[in-house]
PDB file of N, CA and C in Angstrom:
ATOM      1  N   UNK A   1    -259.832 -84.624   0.275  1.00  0.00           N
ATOM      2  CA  UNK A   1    -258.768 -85.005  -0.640  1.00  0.00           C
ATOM      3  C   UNK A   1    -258.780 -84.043  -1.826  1.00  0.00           C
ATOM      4  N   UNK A   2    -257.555 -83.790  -2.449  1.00  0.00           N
ATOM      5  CA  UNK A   2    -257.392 -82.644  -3.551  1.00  0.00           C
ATOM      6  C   UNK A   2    -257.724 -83.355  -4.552  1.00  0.00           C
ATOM      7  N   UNK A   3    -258.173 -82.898  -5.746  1.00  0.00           N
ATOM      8  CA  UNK A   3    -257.759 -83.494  -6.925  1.00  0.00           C
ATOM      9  C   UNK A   3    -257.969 -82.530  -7.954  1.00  0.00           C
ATOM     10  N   UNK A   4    -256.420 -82.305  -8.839  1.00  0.00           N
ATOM     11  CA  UNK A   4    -256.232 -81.552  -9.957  1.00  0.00           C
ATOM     12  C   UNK A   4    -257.502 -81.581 -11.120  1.00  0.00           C
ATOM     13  N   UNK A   5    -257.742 -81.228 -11.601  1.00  0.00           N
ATOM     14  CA  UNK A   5    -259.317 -80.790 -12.867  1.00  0.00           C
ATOM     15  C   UNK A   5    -258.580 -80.169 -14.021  1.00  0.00           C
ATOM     16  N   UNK A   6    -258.002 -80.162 -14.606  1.00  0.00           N
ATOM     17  CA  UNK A   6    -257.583 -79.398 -15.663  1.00  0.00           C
ATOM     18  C   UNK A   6    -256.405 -78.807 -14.851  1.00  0.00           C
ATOM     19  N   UNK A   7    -256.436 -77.325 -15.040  1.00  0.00           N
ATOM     20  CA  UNK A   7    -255.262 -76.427 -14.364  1.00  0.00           C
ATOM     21  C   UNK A   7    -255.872 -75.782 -12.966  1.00  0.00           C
ATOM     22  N   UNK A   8    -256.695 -76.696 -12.562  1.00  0.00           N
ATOM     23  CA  UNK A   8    -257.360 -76.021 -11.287  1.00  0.00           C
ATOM     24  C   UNK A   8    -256.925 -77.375 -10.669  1.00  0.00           C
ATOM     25  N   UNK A   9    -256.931 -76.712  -8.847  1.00  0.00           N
ATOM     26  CA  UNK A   9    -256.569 -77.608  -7.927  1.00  0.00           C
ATOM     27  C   UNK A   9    -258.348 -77.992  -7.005  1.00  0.00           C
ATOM     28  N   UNK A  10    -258.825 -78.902  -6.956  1.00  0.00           N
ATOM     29  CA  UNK A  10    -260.003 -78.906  -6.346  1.00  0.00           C
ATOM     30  C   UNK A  10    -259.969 -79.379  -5.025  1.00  0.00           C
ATOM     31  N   UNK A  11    -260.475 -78.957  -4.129  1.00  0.00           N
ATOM     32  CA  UNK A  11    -260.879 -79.664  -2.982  1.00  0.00           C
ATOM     33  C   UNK A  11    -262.196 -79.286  -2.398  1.00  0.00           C
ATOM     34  N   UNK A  12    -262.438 -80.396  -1.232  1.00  0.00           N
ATOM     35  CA  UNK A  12    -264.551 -80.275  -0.879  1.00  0.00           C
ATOM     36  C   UNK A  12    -264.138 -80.059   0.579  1.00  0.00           C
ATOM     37  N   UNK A  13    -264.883 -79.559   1.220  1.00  0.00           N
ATOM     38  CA  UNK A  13    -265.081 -79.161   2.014  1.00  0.00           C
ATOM     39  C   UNK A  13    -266.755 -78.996   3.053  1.00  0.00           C
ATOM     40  N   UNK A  14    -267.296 -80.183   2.903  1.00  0.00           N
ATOM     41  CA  UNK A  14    -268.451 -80.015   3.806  1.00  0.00           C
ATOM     42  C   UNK A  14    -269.653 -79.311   2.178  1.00  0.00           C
ATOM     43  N   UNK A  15    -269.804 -78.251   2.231  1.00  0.00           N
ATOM     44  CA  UNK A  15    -270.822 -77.462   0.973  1.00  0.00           C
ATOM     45  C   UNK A  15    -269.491 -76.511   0.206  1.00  0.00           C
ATOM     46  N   UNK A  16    -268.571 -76.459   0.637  1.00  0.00           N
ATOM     47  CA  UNK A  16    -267.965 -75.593  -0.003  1.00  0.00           C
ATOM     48  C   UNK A  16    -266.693 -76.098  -1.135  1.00  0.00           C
ATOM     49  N   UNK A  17    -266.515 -75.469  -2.198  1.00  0.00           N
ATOM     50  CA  UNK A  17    -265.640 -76.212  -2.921  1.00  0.00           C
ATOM     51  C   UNK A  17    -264.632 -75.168  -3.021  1.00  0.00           C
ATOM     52  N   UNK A  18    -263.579 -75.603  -3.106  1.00  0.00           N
ATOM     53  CA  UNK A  18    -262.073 -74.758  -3.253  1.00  0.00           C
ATOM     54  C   UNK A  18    -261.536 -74.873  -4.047  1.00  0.00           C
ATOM     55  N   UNK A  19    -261.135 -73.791  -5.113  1.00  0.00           N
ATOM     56  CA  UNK A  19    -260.453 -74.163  -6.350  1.00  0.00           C
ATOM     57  C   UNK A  19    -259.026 -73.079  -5.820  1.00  0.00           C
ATOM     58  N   UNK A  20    -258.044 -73.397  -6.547  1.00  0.00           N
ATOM     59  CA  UNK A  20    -256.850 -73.042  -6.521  1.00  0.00           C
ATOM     60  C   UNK A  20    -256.342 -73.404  -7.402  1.00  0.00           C
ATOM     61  N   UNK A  21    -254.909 -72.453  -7.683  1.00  0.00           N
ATOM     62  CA  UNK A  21    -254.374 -72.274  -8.979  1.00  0.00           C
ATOM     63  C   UNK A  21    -253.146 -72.783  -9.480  1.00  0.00           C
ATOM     64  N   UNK A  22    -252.722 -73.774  -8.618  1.00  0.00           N
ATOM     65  CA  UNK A  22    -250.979 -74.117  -8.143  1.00  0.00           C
ATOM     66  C   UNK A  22    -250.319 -73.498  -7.717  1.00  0.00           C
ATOM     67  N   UNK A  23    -251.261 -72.340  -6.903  1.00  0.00           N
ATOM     68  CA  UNK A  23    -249.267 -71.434  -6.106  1.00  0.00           C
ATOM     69  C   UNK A  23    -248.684 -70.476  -7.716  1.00  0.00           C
ATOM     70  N   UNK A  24    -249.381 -70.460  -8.979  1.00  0.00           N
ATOM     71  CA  UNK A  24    -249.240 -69.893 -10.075  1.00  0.00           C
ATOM     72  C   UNK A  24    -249.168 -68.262  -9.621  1.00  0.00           C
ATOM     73  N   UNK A  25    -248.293 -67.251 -10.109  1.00  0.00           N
ATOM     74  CA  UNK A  25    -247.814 -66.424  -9.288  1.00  0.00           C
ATOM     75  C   UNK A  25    -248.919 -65.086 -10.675  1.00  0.00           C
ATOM     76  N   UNK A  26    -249.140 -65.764 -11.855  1.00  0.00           N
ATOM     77  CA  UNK A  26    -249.667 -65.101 -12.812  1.00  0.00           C
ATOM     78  C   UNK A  26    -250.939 -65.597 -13.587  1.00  0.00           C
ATOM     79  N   UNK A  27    -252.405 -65.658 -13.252  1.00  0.00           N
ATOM     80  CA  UNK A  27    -253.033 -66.198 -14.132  1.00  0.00           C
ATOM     81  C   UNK A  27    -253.760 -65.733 -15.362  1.00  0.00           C
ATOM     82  N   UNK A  28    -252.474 -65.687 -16.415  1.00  0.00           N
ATOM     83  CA  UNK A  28    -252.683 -64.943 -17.731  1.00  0.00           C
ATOM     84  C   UNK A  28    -252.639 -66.319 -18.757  1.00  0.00           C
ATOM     85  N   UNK A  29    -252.346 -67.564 -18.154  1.00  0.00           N
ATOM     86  CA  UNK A  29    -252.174 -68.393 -19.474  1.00  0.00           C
ATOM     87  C   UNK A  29    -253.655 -69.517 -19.086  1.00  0.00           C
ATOM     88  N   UNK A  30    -254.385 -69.164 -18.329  1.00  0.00           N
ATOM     89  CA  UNK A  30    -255.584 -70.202 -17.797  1.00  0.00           C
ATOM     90  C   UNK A  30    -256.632 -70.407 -19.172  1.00  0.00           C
ATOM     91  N   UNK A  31    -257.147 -70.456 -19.127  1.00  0.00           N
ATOM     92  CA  UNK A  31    -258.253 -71.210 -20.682  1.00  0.00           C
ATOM     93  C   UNK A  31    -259.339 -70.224 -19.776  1.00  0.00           C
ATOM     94  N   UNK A  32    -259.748 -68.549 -19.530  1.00  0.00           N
ATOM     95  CA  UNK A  32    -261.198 -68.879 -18.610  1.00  0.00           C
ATOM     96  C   UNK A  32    -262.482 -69.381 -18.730  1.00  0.00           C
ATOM     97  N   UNK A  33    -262.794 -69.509 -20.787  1.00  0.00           N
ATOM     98  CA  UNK A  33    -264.027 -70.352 -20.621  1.00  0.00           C
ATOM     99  C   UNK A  33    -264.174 -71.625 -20.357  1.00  0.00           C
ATOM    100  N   UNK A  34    -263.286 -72.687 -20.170  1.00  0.00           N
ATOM    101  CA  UNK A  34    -263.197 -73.571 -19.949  1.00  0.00           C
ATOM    102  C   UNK A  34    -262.738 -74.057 -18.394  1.00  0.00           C
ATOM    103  N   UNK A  35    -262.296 -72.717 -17.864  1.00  0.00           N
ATOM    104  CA  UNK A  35    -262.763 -72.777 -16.259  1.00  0.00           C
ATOM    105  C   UNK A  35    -264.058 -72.844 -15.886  1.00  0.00           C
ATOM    106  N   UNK A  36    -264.864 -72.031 -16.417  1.00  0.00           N
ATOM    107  CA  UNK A  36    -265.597 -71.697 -16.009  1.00  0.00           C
ATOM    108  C   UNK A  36    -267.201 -72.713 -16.248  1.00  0.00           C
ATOM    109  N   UNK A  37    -266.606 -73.342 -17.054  1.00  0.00           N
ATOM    110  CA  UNK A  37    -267.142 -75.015 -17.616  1.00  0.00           C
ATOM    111  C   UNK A  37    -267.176 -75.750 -16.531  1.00  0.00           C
ATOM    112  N   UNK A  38    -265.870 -75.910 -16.194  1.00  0.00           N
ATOM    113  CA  UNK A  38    -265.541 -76.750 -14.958  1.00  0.00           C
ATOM    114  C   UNK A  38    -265.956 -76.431 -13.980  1.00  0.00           C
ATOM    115  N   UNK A  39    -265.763 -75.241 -13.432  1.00  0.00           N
ATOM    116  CA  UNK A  39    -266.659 -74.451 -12.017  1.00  0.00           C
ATOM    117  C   UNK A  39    -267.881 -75.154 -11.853  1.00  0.00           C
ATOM    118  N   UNK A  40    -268.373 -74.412 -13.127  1.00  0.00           N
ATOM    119  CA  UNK A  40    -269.851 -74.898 -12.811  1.00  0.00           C
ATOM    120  C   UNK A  40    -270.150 -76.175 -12.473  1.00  0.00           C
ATOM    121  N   UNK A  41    -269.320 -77.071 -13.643  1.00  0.00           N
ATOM    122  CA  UNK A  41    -270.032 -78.377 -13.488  1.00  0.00           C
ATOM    123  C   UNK A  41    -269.674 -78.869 -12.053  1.00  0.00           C
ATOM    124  N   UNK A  42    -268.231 -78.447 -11.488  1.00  0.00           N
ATOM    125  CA  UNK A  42    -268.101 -78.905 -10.221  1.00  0.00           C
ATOM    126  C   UNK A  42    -269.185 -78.840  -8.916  1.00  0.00           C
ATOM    127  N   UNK A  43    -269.857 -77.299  -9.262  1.00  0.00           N
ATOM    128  CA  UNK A  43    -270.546 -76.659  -8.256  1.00  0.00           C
ATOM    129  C   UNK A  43    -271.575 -77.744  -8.065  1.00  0.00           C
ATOM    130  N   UNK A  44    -272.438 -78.051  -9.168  1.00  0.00           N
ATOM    131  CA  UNK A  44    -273.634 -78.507  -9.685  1.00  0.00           C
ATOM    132  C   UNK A  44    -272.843 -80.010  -9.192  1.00  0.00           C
ATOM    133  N   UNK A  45    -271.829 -81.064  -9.608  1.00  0.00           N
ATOM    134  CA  UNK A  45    -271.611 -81.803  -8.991  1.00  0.00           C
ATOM    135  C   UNK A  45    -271.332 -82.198  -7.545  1.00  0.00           C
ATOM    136  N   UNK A  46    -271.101 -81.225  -6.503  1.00  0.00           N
ATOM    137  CA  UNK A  46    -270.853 -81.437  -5.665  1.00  0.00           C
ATOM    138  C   UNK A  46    -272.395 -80.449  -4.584  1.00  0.00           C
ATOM    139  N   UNK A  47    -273.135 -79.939  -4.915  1.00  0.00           N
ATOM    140  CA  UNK A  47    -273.934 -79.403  -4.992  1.00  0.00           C
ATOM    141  C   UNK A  47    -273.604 -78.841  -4.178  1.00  0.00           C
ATOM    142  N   UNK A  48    -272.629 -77.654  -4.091  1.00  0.00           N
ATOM    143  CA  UNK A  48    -271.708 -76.543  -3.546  1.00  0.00           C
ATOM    144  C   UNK A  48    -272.801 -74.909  -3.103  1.00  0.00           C
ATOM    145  N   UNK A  49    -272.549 -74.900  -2.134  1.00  0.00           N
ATOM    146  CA  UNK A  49    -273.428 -73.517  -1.638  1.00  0.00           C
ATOM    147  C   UNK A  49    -271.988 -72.487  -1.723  1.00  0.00           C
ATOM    148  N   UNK A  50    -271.013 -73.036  -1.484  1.00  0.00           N
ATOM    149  CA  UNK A  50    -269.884 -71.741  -1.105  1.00  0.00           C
ATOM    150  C   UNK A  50    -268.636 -72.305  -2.199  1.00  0.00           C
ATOM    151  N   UNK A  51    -268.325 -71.048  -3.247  1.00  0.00           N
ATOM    152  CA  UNK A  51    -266.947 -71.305  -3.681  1.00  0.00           C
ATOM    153  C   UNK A  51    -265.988 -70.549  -3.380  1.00  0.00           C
ATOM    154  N   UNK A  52    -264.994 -71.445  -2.712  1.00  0.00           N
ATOM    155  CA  UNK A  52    -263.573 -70.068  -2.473  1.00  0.00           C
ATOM    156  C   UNK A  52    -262.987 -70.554  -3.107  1.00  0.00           C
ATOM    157  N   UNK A  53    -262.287 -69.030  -3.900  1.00  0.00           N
ATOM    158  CA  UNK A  53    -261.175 -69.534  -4.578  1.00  0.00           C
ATOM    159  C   UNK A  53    -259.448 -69.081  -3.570  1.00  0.00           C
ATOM    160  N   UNK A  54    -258.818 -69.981  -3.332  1.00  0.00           N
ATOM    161  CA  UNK A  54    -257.882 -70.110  -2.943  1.00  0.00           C
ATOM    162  C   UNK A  54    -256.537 -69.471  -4.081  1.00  0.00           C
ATOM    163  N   UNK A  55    -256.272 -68.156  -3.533  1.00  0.00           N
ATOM    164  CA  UNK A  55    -255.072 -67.038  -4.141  1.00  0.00           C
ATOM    165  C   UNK A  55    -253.674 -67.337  -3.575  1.00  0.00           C
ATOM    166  N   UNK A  56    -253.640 -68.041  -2.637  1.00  0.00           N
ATOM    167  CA  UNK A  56    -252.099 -68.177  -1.859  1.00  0.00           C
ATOM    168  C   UNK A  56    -251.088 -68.395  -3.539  1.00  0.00           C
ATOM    169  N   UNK A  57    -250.128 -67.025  -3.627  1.00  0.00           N
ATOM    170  CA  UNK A  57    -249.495 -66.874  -4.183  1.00  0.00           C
ATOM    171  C   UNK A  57    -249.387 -66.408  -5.742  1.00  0.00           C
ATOM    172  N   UNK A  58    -250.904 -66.070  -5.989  1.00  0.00           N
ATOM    173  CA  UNK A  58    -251.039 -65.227  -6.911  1.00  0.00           C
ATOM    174  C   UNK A  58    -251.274 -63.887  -6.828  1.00  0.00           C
ATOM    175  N   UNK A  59    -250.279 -63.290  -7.882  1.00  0.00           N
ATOM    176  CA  UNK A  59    -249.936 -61.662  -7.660  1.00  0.00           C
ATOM    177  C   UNK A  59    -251.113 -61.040  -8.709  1.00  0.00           C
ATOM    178  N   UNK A  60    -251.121 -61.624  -9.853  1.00  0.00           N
ATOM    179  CA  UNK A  60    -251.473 -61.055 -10.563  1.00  0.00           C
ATOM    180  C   UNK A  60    -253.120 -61.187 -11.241  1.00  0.00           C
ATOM    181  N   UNK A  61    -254.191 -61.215 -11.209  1.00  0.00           N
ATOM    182  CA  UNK A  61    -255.187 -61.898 -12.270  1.00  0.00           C
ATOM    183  C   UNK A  61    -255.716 -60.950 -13.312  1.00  0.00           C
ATOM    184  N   UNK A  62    -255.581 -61.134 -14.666  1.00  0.00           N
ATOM    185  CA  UNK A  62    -256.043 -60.547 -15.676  1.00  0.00           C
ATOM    186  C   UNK A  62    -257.632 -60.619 -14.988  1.00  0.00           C
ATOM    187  N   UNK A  63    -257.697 -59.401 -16.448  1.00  0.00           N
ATOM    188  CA  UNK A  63    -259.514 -59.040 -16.174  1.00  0.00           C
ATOM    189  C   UNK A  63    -260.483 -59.648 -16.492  1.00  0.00           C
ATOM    190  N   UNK A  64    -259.846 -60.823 -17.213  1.00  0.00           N
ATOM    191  CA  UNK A  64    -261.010 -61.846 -17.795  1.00  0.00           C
ATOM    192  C   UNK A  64    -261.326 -62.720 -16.590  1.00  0.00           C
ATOM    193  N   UNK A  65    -260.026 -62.982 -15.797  1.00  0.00           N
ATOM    194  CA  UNK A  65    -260.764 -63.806 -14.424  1.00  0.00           C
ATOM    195  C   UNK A  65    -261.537 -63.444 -13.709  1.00  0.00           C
ATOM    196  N   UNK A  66    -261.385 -61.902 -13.383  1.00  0.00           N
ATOM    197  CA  UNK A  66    -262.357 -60.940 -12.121  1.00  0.00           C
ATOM    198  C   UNK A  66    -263.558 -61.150 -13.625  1.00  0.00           C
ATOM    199  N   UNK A  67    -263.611 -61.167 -14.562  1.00  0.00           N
ATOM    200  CA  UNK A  67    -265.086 -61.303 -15.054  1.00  0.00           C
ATOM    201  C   UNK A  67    -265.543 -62.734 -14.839  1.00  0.00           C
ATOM    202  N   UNK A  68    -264.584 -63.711 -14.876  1.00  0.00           N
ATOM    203  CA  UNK A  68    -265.371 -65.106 -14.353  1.00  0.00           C
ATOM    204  C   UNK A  68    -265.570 -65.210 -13.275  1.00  0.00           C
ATOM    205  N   UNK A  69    -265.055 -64.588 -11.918  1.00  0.00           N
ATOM    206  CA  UNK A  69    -265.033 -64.747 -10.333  1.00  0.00           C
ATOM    207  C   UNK A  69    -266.901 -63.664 -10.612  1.00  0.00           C
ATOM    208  N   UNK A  70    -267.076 -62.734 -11.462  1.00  0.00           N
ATOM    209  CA  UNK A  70    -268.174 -62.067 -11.017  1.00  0.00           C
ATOM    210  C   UNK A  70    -269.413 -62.814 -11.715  1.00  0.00           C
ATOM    211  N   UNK A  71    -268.818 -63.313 -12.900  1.00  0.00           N
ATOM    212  CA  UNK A  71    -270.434 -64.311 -13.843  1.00  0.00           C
ATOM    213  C   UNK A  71    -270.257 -65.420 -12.535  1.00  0.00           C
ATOM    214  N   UNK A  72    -270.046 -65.995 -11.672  1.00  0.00           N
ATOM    215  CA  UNK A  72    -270.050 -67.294 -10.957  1.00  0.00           C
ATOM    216  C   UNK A  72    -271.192 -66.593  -9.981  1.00  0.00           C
ATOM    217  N   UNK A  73    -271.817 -65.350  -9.592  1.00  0.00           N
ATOM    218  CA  UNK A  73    -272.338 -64.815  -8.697  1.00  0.00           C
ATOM    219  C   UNK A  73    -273.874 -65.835  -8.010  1.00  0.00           C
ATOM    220  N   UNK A  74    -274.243 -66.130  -9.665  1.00  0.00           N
ATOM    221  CA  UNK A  74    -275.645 -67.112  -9.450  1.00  0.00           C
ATOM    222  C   UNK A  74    -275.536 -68.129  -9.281  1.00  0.00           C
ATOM    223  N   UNK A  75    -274.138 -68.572  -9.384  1.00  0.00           N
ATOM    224  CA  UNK A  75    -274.084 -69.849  -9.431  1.00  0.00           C
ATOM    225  C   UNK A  75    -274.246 -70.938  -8.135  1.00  0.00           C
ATOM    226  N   UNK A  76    -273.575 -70.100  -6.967  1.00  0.00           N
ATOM    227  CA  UNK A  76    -274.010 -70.174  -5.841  1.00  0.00           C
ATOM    228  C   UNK A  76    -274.136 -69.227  -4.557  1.00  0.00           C
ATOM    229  N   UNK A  77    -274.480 -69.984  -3.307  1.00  0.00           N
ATOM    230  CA  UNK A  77    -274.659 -68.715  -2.268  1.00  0.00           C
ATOM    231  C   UNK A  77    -273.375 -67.267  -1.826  1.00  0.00           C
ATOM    232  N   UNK A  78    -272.574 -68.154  -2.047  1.00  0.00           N
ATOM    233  CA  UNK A  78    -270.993 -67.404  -1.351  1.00  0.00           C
ATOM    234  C   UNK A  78    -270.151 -67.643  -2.166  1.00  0.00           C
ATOM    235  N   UNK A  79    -269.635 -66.464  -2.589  1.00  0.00           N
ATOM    236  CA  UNK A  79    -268.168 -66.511  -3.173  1.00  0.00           C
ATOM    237  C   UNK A  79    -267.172 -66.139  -1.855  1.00  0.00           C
ATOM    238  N   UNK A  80    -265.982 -66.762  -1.924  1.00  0.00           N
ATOM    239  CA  UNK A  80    -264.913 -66.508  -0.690  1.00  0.00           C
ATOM    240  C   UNK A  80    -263.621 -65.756  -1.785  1.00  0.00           C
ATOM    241  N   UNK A  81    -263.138 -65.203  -1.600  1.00  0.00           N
ATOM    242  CA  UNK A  81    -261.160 -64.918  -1.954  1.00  0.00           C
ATOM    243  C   UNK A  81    -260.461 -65.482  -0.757  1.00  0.00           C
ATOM    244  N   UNK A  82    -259.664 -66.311  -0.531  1.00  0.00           N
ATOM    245  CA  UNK A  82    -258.985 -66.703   0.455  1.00  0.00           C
ATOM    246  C   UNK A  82    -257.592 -66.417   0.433  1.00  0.00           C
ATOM    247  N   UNK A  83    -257.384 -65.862   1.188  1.00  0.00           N
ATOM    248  CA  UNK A  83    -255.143 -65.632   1.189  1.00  0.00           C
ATOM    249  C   UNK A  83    -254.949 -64.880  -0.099  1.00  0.00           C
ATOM    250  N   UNK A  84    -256.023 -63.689  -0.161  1.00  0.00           N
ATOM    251  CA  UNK A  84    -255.127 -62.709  -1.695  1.00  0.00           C
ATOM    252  C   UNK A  84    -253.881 -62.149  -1.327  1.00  0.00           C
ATOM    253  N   UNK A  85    -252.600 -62.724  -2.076  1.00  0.00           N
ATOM    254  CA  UNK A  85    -251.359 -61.442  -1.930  1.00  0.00           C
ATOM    255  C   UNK A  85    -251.375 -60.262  -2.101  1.00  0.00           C
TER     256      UNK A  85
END
C-alpha cells in the first residue's frame, strides 16, 4: 500500500522501500534536508536493505538531490534509480 510522507510517495516492498515524487516533472521546489530526514527515518523504520527511488516522469533533478541520492550511500545496501526519463 502507498502512502504519501510529506512530498514523497512511499511504498514497501518485501526489504525494499520506494520513494517517488508524484510524476513531478521538476524537483527544484522539494525541502532536500527534510527529505532526507524522512528517508532515513523511513529506512531505519522499515528496516530497508534496498532504496529505489522511483523517476517515472521526472526530467529534471537539481544538484542538491544527486547530493542526497549519494549521502543515502550508508544508509543502506542498494540504491536502485527506477524508470529515469
Amino acid at each position: 500500500m502507498a502512502t504519501e510522507f510529506a512530498t514523497l510517495e512511499v511504498s514497501q516492498n518485501g526489504d525494499v522501500t520506494i520513494i517517488g515524487f508524484g510524476g513531478r516533472e521538476i524537483l527544484d521546489q522539494i525541502n532536500i534536508a527534510s527529505c532526507r530526514e524522512q528517508i532515513v527515518e523511513l529506512v531505519k523504520q522499515n528496516q530497508s536493505k534496498t532504496l529505489a527511488f522511483e523517476m517515472s516522469g521526472v526530467r529534471f533533478i537539481p544538484s542538491g538531490m544527486l547530493g542526497l541520492l549519494a549521502s543515502l550511500r550508508d544508509t543502506v545496501d542498494r540504491i536502485q534509480i527506477r524508470h529515469p526519463s
